[in-house]
PDB file of N, CA and C in Angstrom:
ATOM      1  N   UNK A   1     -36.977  14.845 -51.456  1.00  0.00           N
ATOM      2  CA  UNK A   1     -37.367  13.817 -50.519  1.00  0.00           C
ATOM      3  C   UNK A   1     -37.053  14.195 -49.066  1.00  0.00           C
ATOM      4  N   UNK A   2     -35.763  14.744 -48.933  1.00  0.00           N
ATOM      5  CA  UNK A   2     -35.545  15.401 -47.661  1.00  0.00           C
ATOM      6  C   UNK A   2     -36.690  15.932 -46.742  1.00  0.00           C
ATOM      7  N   UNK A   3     -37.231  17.068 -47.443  1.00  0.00           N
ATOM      8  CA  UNK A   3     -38.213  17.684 -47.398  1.00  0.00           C
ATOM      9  C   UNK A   3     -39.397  17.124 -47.123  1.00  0.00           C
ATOM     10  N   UNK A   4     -39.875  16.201 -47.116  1.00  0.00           N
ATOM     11  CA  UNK A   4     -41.266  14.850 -47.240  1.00  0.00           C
ATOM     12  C   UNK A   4     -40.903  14.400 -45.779  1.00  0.00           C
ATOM     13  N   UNK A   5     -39.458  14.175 -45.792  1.00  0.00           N
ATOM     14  CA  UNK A   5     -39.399  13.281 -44.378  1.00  0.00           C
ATOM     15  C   UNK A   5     -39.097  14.274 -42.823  1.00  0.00           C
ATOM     16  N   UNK A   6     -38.715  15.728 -43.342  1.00  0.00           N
ATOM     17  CA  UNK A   6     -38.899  16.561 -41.898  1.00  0.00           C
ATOM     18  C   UNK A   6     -40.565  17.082 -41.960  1.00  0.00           C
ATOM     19  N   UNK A   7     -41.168  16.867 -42.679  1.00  0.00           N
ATOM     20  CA  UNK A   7     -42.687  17.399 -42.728  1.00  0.00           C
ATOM     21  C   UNK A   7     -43.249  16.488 -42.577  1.00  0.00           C
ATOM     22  N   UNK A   8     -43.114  14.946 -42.507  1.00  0.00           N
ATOM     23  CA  UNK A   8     -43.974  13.820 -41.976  1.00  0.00           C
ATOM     24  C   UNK A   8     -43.384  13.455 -39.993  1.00  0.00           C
ATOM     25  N   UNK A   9     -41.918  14.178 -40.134  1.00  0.00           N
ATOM     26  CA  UNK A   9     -41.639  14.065 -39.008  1.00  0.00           C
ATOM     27  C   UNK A   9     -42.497  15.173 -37.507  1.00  0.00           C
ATOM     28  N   UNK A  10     -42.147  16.492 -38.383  1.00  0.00           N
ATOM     29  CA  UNK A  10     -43.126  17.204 -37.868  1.00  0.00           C
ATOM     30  C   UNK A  10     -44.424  16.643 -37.485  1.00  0.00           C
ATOM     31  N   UNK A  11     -44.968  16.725 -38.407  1.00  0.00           N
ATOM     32  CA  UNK A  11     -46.521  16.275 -38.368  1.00  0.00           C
ATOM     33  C   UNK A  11     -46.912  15.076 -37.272  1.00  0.00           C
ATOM     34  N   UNK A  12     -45.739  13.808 -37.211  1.00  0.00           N
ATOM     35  CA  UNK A  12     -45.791  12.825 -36.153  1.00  0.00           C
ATOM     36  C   UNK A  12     -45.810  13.680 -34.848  1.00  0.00           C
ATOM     37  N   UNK A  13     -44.544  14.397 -34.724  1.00  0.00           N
ATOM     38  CA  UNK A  13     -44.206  14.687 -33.329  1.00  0.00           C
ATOM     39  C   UNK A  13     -45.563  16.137 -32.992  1.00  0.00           C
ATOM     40  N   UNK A  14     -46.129  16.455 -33.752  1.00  0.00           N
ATOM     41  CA  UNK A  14     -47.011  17.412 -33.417  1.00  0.00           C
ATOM     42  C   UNK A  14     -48.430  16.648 -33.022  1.00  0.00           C
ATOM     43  N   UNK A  15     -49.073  15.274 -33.838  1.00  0.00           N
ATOM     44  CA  UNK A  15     -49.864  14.643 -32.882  1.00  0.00           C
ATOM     45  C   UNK A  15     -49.524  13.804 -31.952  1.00  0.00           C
ATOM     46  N   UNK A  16     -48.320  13.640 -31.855  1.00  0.00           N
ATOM     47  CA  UNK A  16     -47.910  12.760 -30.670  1.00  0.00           C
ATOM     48  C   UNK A  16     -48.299  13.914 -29.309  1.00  0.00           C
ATOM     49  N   UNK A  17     -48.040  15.090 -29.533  1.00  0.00           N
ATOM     50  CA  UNK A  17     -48.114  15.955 -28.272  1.00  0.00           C
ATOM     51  C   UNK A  17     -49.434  16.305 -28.268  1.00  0.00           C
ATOM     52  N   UNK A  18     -50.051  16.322 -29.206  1.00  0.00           N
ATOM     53  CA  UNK A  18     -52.063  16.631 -29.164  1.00  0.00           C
ATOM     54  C   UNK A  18     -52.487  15.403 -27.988  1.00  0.00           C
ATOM     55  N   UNK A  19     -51.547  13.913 -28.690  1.00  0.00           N
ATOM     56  CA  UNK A  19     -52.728  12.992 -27.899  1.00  0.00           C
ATOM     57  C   UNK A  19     -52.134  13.162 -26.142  1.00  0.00           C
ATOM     58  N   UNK A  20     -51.274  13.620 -26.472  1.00  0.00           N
ATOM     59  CA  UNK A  20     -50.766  13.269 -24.785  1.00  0.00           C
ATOM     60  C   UNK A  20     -51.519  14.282 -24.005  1.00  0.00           C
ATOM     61  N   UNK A  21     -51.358  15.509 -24.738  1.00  0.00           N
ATOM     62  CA  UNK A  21     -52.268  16.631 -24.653  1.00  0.00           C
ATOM     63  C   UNK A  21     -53.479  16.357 -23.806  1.00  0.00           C
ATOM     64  N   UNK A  22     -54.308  15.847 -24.973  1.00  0.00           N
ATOM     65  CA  UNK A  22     -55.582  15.161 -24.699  1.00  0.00           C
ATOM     66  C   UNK A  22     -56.295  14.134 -23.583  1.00  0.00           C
ATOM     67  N   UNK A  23     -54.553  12.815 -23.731  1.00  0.00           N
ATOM     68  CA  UNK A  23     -54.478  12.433 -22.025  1.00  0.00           C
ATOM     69  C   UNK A  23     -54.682  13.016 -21.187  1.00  0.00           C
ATOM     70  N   UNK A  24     -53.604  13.948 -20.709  1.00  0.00           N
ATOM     71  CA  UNK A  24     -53.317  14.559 -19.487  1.00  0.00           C
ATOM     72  C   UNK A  24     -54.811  15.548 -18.992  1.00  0.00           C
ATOM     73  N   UNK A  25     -55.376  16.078 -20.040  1.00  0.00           N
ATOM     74  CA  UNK A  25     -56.867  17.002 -20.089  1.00  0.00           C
ATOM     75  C   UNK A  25     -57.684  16.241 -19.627  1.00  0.00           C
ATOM     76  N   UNK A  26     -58.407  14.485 -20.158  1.00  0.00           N
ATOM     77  CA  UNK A  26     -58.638  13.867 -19.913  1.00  0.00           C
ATOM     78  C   UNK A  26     -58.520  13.205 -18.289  1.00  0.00           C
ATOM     79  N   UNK A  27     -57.301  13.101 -18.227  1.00  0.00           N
ATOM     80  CA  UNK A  27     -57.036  12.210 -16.711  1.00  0.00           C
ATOM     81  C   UNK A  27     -57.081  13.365 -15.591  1.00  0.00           C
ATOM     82  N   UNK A  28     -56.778  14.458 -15.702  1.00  0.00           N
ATOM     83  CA  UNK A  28     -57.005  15.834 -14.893  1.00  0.00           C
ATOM     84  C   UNK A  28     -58.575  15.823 -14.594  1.00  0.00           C
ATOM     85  N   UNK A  29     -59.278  16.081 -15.430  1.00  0.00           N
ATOM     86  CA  UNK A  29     -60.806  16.127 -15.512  1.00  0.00           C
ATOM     87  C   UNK A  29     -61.096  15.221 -15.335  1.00  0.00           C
ATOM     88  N   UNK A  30     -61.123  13.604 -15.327  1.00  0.00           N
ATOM     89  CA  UNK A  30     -61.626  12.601 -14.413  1.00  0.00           C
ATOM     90  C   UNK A  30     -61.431  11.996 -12.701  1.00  0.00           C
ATOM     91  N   UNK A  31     -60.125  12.742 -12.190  1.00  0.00           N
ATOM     92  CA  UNK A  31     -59.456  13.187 -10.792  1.00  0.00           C
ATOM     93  C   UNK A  31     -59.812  14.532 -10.193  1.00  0.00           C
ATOM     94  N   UNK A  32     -60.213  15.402 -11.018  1.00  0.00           N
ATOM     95  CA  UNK A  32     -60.754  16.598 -10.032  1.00  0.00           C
ATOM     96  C   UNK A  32     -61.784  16.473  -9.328  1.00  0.00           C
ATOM     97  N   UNK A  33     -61.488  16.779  -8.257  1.00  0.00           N
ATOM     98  CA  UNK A  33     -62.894  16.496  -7.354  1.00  0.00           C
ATOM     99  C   UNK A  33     -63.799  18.020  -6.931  1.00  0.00           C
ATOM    100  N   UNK A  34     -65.056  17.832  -7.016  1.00  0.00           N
ATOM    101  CA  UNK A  34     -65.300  18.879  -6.388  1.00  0.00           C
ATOM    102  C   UNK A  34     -66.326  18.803  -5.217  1.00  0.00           C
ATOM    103  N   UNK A  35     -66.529  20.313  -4.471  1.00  0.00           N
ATOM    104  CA  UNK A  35     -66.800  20.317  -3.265  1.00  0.00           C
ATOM    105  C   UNK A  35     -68.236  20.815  -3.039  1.00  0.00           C
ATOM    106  N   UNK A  36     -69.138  20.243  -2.646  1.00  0.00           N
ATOM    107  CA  UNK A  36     -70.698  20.772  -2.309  1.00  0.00           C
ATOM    108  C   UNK A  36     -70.799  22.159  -2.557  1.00  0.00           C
ATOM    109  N   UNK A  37     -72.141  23.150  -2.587  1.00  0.00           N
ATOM    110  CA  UNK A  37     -72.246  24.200  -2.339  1.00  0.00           C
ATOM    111  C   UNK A  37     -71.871  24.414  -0.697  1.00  0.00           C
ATOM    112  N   UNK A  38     -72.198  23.586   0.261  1.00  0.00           N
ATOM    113  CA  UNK A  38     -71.629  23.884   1.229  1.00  0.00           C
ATOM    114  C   UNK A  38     -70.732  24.189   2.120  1.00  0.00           C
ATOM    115  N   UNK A  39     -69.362  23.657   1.113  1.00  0.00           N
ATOM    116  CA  UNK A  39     -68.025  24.131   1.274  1.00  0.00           C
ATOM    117  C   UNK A  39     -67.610  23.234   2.305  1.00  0.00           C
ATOM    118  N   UNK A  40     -66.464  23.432   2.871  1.00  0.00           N
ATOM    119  CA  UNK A  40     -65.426  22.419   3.346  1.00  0.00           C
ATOM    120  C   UNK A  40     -65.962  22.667   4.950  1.00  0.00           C
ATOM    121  N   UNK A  41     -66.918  23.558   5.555  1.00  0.00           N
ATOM    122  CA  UNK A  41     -67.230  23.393   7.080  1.00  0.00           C
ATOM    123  C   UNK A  41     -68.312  23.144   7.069  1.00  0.00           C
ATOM    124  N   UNK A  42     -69.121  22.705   5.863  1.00  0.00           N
ATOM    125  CA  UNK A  42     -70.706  22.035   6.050  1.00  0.00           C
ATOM    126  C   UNK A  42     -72.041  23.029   6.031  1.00  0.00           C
ATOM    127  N   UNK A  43     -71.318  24.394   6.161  1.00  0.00           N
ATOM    128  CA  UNK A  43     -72.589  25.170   6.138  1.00  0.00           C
ATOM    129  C   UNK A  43     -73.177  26.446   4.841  1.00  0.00           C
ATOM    130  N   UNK A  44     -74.175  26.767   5.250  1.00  0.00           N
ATOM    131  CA  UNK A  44     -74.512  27.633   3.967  1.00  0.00           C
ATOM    132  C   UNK A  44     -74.047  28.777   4.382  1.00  0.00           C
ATOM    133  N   UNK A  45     -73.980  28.999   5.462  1.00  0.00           N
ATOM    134  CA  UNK A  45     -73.688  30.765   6.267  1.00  0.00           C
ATOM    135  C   UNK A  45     -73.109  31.964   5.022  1.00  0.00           C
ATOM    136  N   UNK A  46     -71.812  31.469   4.679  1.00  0.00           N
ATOM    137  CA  UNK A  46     -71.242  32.031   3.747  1.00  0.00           C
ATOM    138  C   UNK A  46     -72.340  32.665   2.763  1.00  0.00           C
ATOM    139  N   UNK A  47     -72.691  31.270   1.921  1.00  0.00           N
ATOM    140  CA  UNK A  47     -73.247  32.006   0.452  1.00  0.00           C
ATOM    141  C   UNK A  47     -74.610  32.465   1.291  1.00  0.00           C
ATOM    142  N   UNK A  48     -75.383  32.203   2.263  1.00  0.00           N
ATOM    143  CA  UNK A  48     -76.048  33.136   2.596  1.00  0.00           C
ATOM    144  C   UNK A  48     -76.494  34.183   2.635  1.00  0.00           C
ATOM    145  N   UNK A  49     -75.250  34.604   3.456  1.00  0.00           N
ATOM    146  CA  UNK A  49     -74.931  36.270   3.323  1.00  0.00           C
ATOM    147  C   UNK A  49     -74.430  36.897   2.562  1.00  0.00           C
ATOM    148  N   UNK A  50     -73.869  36.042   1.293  1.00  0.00           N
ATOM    149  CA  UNK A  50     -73.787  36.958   0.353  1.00  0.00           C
ATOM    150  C   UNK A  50     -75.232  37.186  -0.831  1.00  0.00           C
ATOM    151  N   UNK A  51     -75.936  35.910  -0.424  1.00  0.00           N
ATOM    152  CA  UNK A  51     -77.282  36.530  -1.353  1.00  0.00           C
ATOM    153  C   UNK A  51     -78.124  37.147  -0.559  1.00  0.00           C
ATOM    154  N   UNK A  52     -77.888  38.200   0.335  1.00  0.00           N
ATOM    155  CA  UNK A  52     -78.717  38.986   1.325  1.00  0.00           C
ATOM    156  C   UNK A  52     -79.367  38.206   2.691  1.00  0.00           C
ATOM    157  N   UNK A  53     -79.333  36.819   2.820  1.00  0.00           N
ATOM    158  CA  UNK A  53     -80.360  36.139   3.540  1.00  0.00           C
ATOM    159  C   UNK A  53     -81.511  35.560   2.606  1.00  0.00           C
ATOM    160  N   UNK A  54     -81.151  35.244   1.443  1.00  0.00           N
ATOM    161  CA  UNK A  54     -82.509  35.004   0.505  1.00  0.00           C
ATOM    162  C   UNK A  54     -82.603  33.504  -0.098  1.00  0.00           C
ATOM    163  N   UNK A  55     -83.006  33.029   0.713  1.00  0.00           N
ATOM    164  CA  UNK A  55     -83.019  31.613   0.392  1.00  0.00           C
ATOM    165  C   UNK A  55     -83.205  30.633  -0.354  1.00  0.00           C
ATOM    166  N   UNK A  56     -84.051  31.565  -1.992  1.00  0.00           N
ATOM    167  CA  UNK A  56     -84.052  30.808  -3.071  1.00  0.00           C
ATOM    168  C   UNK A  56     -82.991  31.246  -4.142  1.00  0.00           C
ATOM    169  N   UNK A  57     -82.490  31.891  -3.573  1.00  0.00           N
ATOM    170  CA  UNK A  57     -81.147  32.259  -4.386  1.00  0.00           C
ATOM    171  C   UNK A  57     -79.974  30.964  -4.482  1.00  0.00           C
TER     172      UNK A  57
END
């Protein structure tokens, strides 16, 4: 019986840390924000020049 009750204990404390897990993944990924292709000074200049000047890139 010993045995039954550190392997149901396990098993608790191992989805207890999945769901929190799962929280924290969850609440991270609904607070990340992200930022235009235009980046934080408004312009394309950057990725511009790195696709040669090619504008359907």
């Amino acid at each position: 019986p010993a045995q039954l009750t550190t392997v149901g204990k396990r098993a608790c404390l191992w989805l207890q840390d999945l769901v929190m897990d799962m929280r924290n993944l969850q609440r991270a990924r609904d607070d990340l924000r992200f930022r235009g292709v235009k980046g934080t000074t408004g312009t394309q200049a950057s990725f511009l020049q790195l696709c040669d000047g090619d504008h359907e890139k």
